[in-house]
N, C-alpha and C. Protein backbone atom coordinates (compact mmCIF):
# COMPACT_ATOMS: atom_id res chain seq x y z
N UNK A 1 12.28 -0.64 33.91
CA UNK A 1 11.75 0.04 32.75
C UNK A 1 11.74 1.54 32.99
N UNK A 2 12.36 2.04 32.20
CA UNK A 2 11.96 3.62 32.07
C UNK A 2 10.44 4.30 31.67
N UNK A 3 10.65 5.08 32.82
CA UNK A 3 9.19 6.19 32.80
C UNK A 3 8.82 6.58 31.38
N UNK A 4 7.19 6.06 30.86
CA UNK A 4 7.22 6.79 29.39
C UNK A 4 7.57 5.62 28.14
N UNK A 5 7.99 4.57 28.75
CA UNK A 5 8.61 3.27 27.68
C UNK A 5 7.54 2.89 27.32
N UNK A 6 7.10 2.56 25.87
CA UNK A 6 5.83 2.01 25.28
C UNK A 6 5.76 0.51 25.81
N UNK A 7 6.46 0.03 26.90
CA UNK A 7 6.02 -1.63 27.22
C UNK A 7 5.59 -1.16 28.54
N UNK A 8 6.28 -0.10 29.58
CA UNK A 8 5.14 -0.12 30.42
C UNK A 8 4.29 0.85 30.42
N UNK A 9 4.07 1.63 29.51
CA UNK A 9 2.42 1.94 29.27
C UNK A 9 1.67 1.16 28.45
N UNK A 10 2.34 0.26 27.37
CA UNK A 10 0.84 -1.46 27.35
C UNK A 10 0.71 -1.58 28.48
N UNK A 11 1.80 -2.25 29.12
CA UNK A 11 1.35 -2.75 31.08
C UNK A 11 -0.10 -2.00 31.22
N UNK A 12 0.68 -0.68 31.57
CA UNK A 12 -0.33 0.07 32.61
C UNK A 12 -2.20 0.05 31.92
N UNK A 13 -1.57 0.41 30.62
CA UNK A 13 -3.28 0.82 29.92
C UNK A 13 -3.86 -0.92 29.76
N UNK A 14 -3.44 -1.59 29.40
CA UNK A 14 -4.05 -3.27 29.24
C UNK A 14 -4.58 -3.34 30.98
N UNK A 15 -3.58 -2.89 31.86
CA UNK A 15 -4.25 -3.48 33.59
C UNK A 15 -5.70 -2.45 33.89
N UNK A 16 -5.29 -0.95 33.71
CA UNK A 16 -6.31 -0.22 33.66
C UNK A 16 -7.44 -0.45 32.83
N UNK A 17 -7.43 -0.64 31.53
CA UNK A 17 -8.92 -0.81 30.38
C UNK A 17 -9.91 -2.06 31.23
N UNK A 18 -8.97 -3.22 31.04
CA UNK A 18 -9.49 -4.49 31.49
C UNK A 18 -9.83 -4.10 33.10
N UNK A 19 -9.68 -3.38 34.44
CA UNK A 19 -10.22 -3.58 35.26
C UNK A 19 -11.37 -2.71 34.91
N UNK A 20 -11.79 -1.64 34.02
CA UNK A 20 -12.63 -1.13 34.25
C UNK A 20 -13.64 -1.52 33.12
N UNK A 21 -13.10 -2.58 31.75
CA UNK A 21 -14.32 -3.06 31.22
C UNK A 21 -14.65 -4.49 31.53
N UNK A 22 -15.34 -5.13 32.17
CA UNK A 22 -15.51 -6.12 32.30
C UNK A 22 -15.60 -7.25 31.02
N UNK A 23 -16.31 -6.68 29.91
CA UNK A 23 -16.71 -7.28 28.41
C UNK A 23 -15.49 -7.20 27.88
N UNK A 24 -14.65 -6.58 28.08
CA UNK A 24 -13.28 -6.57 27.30
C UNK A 24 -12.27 -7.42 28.09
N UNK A 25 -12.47 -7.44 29.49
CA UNK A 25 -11.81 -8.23 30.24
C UNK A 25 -12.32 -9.98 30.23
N UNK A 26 -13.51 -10.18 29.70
CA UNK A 26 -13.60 -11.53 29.53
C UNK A 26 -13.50 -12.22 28.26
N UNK A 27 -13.65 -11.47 27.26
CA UNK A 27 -12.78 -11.33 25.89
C UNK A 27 -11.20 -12.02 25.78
N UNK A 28 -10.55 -10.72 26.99
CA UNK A 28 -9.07 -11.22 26.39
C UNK A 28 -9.12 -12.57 27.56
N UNK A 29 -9.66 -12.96 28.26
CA UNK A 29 -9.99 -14.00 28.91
C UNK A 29 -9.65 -15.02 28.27
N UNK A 30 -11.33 -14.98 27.45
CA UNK A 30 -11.43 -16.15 26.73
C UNK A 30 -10.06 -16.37 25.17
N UNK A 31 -10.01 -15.38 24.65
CA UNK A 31 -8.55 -15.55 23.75
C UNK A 31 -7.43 -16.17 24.58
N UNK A 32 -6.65 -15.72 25.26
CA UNK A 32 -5.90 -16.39 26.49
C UNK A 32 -6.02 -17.71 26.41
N UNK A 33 -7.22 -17.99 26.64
CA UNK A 33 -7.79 -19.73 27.22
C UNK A 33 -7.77 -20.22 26.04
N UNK A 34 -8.23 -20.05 25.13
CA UNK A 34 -8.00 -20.34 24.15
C UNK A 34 -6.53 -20.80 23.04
N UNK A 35 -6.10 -19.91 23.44
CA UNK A 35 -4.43 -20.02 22.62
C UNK A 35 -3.82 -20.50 23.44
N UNK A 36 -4.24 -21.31 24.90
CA UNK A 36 -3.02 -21.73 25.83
C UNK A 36 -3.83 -23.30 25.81
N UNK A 37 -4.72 -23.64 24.61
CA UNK A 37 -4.97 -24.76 24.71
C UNK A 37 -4.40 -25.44 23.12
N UNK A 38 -3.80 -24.36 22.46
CA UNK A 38 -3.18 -24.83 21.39
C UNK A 38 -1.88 -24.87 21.53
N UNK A 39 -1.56 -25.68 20.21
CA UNK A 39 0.22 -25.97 20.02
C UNK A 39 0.62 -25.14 19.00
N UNK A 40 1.83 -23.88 19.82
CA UNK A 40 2.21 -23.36 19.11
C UNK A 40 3.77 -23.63 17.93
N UNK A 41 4.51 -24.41 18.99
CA UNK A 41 5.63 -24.45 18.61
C UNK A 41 6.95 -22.93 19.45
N UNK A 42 5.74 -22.03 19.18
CA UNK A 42 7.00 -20.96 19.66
C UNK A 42 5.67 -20.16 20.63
N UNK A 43 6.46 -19.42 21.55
CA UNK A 43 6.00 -17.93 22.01
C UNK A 43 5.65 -17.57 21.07
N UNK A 44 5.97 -16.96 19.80
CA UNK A 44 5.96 -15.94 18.74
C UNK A 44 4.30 -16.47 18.74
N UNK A 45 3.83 -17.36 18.30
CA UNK A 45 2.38 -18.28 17.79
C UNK A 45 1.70 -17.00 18.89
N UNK A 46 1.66 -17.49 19.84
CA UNK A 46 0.98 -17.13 21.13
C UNK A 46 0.63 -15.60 20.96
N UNK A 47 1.18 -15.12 21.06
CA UNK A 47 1.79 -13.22 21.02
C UNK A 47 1.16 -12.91 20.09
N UNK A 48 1.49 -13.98 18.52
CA UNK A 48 0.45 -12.99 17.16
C UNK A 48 -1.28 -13.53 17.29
N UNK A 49 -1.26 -14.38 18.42
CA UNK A 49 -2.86 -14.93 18.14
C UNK A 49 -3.68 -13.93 19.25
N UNK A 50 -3.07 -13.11 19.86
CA UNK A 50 -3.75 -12.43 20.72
C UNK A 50 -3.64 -10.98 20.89
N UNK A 51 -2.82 -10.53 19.63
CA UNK A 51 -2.56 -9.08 18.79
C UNK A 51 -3.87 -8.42 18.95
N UNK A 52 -4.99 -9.02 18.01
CA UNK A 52 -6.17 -8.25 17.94
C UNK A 52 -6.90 -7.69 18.76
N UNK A 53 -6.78 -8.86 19.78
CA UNK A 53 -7.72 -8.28 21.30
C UNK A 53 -7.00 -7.25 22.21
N UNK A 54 -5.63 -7.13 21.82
CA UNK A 54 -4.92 -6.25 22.78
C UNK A 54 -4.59 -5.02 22.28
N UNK A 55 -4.71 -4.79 20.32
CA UNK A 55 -4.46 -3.73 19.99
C UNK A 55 -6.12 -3.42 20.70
N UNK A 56 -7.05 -4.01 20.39
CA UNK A 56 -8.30 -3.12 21.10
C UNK A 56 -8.44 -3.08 22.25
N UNK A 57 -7.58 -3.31 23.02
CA UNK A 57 -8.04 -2.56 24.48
C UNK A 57 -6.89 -1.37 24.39
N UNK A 58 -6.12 -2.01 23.63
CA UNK A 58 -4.93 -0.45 23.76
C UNK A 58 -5.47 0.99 22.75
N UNK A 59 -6.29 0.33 21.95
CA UNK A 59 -7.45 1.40 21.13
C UNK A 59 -8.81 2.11 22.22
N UNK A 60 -8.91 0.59 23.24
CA UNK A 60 -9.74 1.62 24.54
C UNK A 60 -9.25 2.60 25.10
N UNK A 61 -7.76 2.48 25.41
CA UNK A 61 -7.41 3.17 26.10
C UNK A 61 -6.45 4.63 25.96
N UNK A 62 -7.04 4.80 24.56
CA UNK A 62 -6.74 5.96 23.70
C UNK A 62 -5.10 5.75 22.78
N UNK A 63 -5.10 4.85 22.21
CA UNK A 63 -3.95 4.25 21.96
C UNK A 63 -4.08 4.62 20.42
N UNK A 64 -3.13 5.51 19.31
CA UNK A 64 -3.68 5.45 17.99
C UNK A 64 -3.05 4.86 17.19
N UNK A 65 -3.45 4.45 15.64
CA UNK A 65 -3.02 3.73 14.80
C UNK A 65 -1.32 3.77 14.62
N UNK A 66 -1.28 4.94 14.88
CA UNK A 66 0.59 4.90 14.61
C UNK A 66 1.21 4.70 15.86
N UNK A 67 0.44 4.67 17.18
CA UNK A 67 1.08 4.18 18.13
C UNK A 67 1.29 2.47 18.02
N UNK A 68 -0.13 1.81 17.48
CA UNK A 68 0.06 -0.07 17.72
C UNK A 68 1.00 -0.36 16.45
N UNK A 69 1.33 0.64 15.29
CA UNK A 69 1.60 -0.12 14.34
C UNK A 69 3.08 -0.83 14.68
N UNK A 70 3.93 -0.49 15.57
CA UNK A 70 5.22 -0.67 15.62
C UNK A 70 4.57 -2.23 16.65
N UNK A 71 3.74 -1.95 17.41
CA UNK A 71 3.16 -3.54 18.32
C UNK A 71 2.80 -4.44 17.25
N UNK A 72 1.38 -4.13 16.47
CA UNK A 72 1.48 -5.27 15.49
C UNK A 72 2.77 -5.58 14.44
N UNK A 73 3.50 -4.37 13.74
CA UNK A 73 4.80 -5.67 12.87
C UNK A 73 5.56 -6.33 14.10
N UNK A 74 5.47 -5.65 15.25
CA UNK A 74 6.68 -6.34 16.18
C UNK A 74 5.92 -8.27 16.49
N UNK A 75 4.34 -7.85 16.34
CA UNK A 75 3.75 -9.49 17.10
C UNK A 75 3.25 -10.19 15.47
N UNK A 76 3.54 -9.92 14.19
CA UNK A 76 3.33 -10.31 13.44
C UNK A 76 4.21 -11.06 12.72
């Protein structure tokens, strides 16, 4: 991946937010556990059921509306 690519700064800011909030880290926890106990049919299922919790840690981590919008149509 190239330096600066919006997939590895999700990486980086989702590993960073979540080690340093714990409440946000057991959040996307429990979503996780949750959607890996349902039937999706596709990846795609998976990815849009766990949009919300990840645009908000990427909103923790100073992330703005016109930055997620291209993440949510892409997981929608």
């Amino acid at each position: 991946m190239e330096e600066g690519c919006s997939a590895l700064r999700n990486h980086l800011d989702v590993r960073r937010v979540l080690a340093e909030d714990a409440e946000l880290r057991d959040e996307y926890g429990r979503v996780k556990a949750e959607l890996a106990g349902t039937e999706f049919g596709s990846m795609h299922g998976y990815v849009c059921g766990k949009t919300e919790v990840l645009c908000k840690i990427l909103r923790r981590a100073g992330w703005g509306e016109d930055e997620l919008e291209p993440l949510i149509r892409a997981n929608s």
